[in-house]
PDB file of N, CA and C in Angstrom:
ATOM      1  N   UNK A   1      -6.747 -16.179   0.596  1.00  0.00           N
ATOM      2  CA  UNK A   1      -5.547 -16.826   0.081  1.00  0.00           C
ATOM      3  C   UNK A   1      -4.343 -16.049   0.617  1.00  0.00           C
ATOM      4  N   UNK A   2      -3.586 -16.582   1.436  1.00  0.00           N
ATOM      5  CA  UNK A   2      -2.265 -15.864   1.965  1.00  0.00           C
ATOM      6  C   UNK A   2      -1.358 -15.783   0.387  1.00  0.00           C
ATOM      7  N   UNK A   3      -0.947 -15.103   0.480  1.00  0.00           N
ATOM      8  CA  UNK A   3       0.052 -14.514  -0.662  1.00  0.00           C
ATOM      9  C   UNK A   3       1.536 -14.155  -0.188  1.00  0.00           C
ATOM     10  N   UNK A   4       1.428 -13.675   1.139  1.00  0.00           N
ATOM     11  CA  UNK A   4       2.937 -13.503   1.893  1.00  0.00           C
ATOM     12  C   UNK A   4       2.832 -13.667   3.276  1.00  0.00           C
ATOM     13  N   UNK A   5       3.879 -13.305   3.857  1.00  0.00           N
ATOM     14  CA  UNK A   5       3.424 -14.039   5.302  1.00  0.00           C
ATOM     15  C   UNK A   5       2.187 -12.914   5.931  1.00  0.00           C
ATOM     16  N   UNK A   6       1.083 -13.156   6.483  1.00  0.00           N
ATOM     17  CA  UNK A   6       0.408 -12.281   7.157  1.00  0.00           C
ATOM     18  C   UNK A   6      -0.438 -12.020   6.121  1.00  0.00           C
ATOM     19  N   UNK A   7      -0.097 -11.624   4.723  1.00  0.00           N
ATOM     20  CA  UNK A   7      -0.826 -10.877   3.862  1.00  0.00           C
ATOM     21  C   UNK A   7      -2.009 -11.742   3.030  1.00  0.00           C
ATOM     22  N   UNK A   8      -2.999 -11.595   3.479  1.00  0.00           N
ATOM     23  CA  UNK A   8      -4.052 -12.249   2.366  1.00  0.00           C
ATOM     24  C   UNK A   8      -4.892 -11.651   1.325  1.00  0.00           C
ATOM     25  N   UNK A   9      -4.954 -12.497   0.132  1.00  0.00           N
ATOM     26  CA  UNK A   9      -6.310 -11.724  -0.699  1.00  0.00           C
ATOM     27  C   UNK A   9      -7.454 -11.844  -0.834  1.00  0.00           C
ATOM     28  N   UNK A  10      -8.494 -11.248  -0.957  1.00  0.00           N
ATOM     29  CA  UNK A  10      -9.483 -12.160  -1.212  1.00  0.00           C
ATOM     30  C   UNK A  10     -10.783 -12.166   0.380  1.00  0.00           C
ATOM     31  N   UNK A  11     -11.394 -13.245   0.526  1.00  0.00           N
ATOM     32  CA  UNK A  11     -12.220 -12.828   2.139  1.00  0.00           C
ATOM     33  C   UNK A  11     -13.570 -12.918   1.599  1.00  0.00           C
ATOM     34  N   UNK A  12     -13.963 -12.541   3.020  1.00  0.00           N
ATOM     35  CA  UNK A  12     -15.991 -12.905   3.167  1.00  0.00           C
ATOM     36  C   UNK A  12     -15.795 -11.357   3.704  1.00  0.00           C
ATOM     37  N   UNK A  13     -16.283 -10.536   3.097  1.00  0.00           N
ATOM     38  CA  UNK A  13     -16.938  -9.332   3.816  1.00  0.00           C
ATOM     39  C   UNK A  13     -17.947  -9.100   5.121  1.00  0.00           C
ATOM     40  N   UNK A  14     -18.400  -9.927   4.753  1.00  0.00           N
ATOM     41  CA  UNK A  14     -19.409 -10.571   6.116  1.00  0.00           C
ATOM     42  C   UNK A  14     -18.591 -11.023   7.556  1.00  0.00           C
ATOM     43  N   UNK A  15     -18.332 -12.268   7.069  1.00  0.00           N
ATOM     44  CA  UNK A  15     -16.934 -13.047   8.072  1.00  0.00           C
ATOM     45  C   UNK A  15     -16.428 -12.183   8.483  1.00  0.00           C
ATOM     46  N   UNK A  16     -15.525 -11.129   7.891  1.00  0.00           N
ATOM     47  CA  UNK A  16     -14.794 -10.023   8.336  1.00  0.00           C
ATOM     48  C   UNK A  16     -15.342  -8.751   9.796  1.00  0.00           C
ATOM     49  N   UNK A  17     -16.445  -8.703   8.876  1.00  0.00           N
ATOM     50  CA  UNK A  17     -17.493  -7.914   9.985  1.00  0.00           C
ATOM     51  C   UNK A  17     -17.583  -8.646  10.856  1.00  0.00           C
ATOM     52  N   UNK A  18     -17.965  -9.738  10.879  1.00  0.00           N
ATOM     53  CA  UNK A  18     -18.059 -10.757  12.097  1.00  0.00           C
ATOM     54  C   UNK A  18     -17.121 -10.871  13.889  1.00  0.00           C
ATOM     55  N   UNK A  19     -15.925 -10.993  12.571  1.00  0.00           N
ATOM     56  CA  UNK A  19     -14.847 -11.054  13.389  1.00  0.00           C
ATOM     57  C   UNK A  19     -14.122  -9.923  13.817  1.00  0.00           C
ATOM     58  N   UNK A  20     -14.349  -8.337  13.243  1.00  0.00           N
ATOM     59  CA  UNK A  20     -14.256  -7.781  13.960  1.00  0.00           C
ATOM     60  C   UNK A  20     -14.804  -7.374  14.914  1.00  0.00           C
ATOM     61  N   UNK A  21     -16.074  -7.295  14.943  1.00  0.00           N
ATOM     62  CA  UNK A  21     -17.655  -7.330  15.913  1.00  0.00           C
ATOM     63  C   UNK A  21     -17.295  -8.469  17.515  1.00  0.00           C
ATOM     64  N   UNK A  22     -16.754  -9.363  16.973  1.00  0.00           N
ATOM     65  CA  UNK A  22     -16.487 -10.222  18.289  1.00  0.00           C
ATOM     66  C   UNK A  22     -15.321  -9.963  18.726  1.00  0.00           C
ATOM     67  N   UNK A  23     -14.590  -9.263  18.142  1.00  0.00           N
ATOM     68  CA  UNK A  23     -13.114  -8.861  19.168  1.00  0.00           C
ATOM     69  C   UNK A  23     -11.657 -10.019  18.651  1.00  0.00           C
ATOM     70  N   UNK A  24     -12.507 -10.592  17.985  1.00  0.00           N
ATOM     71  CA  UNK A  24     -11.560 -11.577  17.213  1.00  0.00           C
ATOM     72  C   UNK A  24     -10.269 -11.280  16.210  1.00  0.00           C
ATOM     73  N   UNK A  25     -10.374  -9.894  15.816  1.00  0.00           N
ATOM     74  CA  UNK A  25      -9.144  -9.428  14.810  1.00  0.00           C
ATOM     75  C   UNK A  25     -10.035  -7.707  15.161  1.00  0.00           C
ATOM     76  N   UNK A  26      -8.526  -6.794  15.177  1.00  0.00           N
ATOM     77  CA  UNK A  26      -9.013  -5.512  15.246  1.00  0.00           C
ATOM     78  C   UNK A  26      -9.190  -4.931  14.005  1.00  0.00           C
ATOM     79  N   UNK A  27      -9.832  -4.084  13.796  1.00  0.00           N
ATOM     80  CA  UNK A  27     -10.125  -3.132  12.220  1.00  0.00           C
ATOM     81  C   UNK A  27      -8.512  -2.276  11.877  1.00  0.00           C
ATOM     82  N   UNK A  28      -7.635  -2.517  12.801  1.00  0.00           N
ATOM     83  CA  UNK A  28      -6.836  -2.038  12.416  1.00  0.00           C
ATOM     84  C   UNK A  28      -5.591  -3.094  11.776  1.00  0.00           C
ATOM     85  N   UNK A  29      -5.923  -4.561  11.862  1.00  0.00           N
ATOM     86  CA  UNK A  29      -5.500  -5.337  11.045  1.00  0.00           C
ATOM     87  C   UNK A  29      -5.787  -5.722   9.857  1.00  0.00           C
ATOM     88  N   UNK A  30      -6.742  -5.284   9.074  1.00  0.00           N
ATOM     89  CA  UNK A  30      -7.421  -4.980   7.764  1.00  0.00           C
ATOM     90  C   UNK A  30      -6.798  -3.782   6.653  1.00  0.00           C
ATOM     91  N   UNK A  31      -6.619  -3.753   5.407  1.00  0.00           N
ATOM     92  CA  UNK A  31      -7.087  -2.813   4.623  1.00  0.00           C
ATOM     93  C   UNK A  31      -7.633  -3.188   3.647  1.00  0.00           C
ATOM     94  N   UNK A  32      -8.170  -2.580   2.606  1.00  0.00           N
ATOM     95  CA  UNK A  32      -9.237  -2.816   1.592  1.00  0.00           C
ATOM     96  C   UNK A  32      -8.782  -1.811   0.085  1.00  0.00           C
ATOM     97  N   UNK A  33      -8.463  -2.484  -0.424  1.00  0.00           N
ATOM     98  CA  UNK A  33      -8.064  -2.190  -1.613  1.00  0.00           C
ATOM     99  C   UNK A  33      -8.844  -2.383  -2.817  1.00  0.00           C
ATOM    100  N   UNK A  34      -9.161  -1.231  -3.603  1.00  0.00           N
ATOM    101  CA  UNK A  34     -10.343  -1.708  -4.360  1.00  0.00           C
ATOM    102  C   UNK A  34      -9.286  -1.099  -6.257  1.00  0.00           C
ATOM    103  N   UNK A  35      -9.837  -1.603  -7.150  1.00  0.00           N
ATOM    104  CA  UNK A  35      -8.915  -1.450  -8.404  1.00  0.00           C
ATOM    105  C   UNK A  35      -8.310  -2.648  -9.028  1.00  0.00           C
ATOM    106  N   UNK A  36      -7.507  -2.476 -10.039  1.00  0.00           N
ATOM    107  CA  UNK A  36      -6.897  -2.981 -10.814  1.00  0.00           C
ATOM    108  C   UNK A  36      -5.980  -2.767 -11.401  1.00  0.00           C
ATOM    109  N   UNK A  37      -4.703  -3.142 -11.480  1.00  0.00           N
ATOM    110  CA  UNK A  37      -3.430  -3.169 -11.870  1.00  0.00           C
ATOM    111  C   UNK A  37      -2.924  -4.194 -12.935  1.00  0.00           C
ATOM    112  N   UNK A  38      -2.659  -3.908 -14.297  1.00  0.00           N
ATOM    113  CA  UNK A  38      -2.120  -5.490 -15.027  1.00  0.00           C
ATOM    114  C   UNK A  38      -0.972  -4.756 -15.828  1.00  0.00           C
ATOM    115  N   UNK A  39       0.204  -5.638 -16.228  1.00  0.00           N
ATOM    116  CA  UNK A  39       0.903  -5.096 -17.200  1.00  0.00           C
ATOM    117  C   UNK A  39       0.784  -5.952 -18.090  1.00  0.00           C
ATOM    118  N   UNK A  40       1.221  -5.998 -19.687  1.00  0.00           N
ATOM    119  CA  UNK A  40       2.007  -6.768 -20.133  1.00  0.00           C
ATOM    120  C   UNK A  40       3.111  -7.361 -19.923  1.00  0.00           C
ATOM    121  N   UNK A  41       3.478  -8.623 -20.778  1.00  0.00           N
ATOM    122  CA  UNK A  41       4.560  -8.893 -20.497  1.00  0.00           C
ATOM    123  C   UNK A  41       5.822  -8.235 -20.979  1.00  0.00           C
ATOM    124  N   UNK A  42       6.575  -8.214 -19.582  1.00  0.00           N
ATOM    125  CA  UNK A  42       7.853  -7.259 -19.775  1.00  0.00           C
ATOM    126  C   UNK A  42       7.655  -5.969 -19.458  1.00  0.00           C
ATOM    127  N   UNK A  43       6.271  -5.266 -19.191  1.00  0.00           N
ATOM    128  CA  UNK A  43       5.922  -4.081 -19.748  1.00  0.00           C
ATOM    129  C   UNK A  43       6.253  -3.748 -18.097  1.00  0.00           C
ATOM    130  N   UNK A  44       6.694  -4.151 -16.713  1.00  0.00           N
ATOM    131  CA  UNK A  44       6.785  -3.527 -15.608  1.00  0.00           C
ATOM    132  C   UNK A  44       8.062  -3.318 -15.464  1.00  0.00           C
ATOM    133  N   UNK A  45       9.281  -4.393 -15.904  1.00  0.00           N
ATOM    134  CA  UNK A  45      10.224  -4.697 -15.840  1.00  0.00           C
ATOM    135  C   UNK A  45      10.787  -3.417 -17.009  1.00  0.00           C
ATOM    136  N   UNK A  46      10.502  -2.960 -17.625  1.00  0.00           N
ATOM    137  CA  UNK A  46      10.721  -1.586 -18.511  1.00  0.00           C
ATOM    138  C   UNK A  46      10.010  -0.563 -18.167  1.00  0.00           C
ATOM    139  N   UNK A  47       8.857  -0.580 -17.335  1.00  0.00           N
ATOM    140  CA  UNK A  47       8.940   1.054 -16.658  1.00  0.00           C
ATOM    141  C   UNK A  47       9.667   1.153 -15.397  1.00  0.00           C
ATOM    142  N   UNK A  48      10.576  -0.266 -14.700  1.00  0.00           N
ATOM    143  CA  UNK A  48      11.360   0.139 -13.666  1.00  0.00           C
ATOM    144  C   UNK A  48      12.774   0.263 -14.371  1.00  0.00           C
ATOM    145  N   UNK A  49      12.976   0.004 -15.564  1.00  0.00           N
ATOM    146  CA  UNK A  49      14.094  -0.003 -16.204  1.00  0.00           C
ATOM    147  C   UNK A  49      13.893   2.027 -16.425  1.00  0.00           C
ATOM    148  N   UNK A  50      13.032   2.627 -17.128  1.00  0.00           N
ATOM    149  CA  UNK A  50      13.246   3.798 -17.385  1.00  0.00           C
ATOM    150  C   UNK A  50      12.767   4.832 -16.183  1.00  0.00           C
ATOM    151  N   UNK A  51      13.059   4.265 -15.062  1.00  0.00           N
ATOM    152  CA  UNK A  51      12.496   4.808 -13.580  1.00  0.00           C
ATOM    153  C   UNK A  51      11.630   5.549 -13.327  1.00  0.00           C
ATOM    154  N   UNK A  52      10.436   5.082 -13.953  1.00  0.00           N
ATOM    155  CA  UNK A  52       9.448   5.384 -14.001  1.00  0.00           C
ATOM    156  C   UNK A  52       8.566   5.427 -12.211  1.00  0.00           C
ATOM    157  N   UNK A  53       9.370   4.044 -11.929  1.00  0.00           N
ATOM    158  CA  UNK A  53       9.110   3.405 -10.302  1.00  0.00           C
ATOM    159  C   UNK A  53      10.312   3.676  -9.522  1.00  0.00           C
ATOM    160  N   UNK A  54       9.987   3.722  -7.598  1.00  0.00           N
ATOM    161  CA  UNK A  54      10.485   4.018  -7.335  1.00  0.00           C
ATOM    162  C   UNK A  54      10.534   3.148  -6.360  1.00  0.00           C
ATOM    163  N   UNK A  55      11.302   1.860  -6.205  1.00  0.00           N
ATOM    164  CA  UNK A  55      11.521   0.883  -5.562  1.00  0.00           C
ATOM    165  C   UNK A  55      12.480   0.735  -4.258  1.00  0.00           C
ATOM    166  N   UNK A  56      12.038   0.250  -3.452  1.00  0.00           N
ATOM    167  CA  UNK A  56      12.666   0.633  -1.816  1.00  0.00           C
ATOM    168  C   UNK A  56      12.534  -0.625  -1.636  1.00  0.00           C
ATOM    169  N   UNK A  57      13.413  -0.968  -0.321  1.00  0.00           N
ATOM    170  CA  UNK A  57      13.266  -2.083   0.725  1.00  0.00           C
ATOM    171  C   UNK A  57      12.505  -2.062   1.555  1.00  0.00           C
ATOM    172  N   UNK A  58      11.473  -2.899   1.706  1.00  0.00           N
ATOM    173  CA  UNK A  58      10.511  -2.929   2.680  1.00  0.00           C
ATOM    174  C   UNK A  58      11.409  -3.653   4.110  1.00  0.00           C
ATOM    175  N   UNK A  59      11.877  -2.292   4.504  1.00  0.00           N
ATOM    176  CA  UNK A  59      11.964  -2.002   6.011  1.00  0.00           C
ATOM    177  C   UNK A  59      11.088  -2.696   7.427  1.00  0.00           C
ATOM    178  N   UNK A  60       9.976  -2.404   6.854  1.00  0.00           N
ATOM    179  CA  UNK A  60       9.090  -2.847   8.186  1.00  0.00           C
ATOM    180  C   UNK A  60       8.605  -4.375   7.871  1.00  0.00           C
ATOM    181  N   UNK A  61       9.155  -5.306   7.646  1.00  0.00           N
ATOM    182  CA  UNK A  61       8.526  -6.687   7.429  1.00  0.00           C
ATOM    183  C   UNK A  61       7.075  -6.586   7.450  1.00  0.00           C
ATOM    184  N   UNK A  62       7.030  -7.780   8.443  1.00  0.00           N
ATOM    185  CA  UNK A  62       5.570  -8.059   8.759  1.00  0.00           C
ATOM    186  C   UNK A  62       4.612  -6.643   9.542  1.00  0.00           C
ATOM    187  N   UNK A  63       5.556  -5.405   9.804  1.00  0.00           N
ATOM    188  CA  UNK A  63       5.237  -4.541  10.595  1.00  0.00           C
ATOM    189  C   UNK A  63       4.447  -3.335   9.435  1.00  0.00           C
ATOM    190  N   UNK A  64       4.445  -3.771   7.820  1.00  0.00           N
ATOM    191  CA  UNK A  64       3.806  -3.071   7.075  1.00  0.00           C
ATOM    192  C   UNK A  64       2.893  -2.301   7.181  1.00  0.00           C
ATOM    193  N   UNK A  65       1.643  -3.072   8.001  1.00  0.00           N
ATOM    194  CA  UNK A  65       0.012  -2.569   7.983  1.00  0.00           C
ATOM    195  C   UNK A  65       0.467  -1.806   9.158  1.00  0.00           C
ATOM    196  N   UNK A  66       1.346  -1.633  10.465  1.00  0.00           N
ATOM    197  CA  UNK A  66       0.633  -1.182  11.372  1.00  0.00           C
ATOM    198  C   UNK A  66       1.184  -0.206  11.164  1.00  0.00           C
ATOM    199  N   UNK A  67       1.546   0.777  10.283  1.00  0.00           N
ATOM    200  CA  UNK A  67       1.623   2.177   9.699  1.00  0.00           C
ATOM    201  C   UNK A  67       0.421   2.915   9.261  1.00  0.00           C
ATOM    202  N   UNK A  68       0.428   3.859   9.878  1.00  0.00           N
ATOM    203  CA  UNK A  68      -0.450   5.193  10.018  1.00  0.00           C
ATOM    204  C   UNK A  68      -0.860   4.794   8.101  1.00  0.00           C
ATOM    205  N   UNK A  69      -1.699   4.891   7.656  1.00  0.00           N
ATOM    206  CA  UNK A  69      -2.233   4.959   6.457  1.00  0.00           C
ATOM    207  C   UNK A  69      -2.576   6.753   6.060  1.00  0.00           C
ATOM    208  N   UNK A  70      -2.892   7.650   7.105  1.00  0.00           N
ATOM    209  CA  UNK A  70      -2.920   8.812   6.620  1.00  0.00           C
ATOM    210  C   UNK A  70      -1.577   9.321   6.047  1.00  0.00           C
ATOM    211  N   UNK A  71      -0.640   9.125   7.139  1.00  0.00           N
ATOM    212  CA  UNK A  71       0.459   9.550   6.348  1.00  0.00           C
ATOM    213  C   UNK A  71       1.664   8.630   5.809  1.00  0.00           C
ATOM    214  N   UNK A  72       0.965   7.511   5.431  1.00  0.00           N
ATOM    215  CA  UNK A  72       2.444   6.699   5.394  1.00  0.00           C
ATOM    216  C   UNK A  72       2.970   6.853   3.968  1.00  0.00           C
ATOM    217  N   UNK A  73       1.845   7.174   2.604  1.00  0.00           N
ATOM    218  CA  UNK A  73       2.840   7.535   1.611  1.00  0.00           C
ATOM    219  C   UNK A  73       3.619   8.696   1.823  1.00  0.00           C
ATOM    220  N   UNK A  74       2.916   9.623   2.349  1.00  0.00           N
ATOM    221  CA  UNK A  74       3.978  11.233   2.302  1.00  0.00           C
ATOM    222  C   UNK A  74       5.007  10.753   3.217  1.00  0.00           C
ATOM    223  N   UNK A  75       5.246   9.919   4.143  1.00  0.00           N
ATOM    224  CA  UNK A  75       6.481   9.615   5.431  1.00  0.00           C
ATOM    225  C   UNK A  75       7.594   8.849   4.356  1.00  0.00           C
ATOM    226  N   UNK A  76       6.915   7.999   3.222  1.00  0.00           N
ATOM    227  CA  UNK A  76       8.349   7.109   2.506  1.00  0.00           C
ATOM    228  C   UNK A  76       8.586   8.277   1.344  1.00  0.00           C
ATOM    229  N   UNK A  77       8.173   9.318   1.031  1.00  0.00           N
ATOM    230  CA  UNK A  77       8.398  10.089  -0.032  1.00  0.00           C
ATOM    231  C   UNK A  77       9.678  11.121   0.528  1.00  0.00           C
ATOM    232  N   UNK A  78       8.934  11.720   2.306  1.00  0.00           N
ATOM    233  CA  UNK A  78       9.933  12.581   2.670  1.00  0.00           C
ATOM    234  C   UNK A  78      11.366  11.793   2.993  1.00  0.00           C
ATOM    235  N   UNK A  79      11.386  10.285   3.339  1.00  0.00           N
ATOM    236  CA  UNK A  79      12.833   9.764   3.598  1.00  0.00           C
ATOM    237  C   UNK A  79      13.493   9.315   2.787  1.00  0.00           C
ATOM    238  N   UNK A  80      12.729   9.304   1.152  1.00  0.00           N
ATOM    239  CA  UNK A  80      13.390   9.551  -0.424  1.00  0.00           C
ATOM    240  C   UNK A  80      14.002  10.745  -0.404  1.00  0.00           C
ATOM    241  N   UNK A  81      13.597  11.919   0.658  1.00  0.00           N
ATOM    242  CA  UNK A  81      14.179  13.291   0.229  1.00  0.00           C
ATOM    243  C   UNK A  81      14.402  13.647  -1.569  1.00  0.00           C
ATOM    244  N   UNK A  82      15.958  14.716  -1.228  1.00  0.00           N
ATOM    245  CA  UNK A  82      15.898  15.047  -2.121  1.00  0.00           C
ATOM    246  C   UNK A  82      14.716  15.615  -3.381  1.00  0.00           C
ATOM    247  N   UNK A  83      14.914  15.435  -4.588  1.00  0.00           N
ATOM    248  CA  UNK A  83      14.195  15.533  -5.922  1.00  0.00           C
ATOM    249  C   UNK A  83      12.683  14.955  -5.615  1.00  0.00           C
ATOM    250  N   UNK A  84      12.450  13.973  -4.223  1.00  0.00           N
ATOM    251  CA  UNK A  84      11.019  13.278  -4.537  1.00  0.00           C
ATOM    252  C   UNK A  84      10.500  14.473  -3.546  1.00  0.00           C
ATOM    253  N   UNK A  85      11.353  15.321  -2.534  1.00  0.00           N
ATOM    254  CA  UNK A  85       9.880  16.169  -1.664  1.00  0.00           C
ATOM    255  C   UNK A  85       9.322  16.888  -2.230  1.00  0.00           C
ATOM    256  N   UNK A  86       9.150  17.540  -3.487  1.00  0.00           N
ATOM    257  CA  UNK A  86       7.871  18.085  -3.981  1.00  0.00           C
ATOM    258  C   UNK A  86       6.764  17.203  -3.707  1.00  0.00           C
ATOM    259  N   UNK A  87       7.097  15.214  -3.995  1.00  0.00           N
ATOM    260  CA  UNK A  87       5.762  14.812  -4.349  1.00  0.00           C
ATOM    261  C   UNK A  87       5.175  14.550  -2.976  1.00  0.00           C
ATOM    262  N   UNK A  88       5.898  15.023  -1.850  1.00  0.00           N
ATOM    263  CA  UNK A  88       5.372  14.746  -0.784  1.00  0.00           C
ATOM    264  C   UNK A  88       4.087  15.634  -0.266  1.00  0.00           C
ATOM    265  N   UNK A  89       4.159  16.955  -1.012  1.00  0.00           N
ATOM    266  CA  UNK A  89       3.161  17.692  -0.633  1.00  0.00           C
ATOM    267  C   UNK A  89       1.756  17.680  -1.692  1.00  0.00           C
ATOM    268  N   UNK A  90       1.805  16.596  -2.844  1.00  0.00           N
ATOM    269  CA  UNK A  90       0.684  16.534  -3.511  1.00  0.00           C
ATOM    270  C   UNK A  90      -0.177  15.868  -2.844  1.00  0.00           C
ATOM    271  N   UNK A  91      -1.477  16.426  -3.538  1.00  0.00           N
ATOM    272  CA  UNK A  91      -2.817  16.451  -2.912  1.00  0.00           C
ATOM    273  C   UNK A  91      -3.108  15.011  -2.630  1.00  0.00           C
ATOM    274  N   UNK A  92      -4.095  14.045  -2.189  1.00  0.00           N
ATOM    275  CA  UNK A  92      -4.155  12.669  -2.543  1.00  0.00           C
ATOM    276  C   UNK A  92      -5.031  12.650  -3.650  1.00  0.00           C
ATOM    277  N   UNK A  93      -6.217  13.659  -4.220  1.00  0.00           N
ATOM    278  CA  UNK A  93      -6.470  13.634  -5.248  1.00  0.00           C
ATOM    279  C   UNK A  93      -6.249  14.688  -5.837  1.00  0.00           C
ATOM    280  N   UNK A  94      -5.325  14.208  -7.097  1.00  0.00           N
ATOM    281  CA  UNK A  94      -4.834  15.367  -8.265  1.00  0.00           C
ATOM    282  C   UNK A  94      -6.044  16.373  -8.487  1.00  0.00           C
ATOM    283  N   UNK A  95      -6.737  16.120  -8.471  1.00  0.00           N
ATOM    284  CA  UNK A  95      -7.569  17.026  -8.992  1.00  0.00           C
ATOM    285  C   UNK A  95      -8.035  18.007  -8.559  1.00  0.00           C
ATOM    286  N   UNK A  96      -7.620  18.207  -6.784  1.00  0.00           N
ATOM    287  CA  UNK A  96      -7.748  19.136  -6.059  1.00  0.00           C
ATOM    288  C   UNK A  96      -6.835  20.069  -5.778  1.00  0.00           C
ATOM    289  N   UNK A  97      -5.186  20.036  -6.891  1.00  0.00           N
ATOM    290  CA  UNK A  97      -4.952  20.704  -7.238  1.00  0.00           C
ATOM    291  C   UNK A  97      -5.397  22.229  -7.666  1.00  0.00           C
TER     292      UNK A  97
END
């Protein structure tokens, strides 16, 4: 199901393999997101109210995915500067703190 331009949800895992296997779409036009996210109602619109979030302009349009995934959260944290570069040097899992 396209959801934005380029961006779809959803897929055949199989199909996918398929079509990258034949040269038909590269593995680097893919990502895979696994989880769950829900709010209540109102309940997102009040943790961006007490800035909880940290909301930017998506700069790169359609050019989103073809960013480095190793470093592309620490790259939008360091050009937040300021107060956010501490979080640029946290671990990707807290726990390896």
């Amino acid at each position: 199901i396209e959801i934005s331009n380029g961006i779809y949800w959803g897929g055949d895992y199989e199909e996918t393999k398929n079509l990258i296997n034949s040269g038909k779409i590269e593995k680097d036009n893919i990502r895979f997101f696994l989880g769950y996210t829900g709010w209540d109602s109102n309940q997102l619109e009040d943790e961006i109210n007490a800035n909880s979030w940290v909301a930017v302009k998506n700069i790169y349009r359609n050019n989103l995915f073809k960013k480095p995934v190793i470093s592309f959260w620490k790259d939008q944290i360091e050009q937040l500067g300021g107060e956010y570069l501490l979080w640029s040097n946290a671990p990707e899992n807290p726990m390896l703190n």
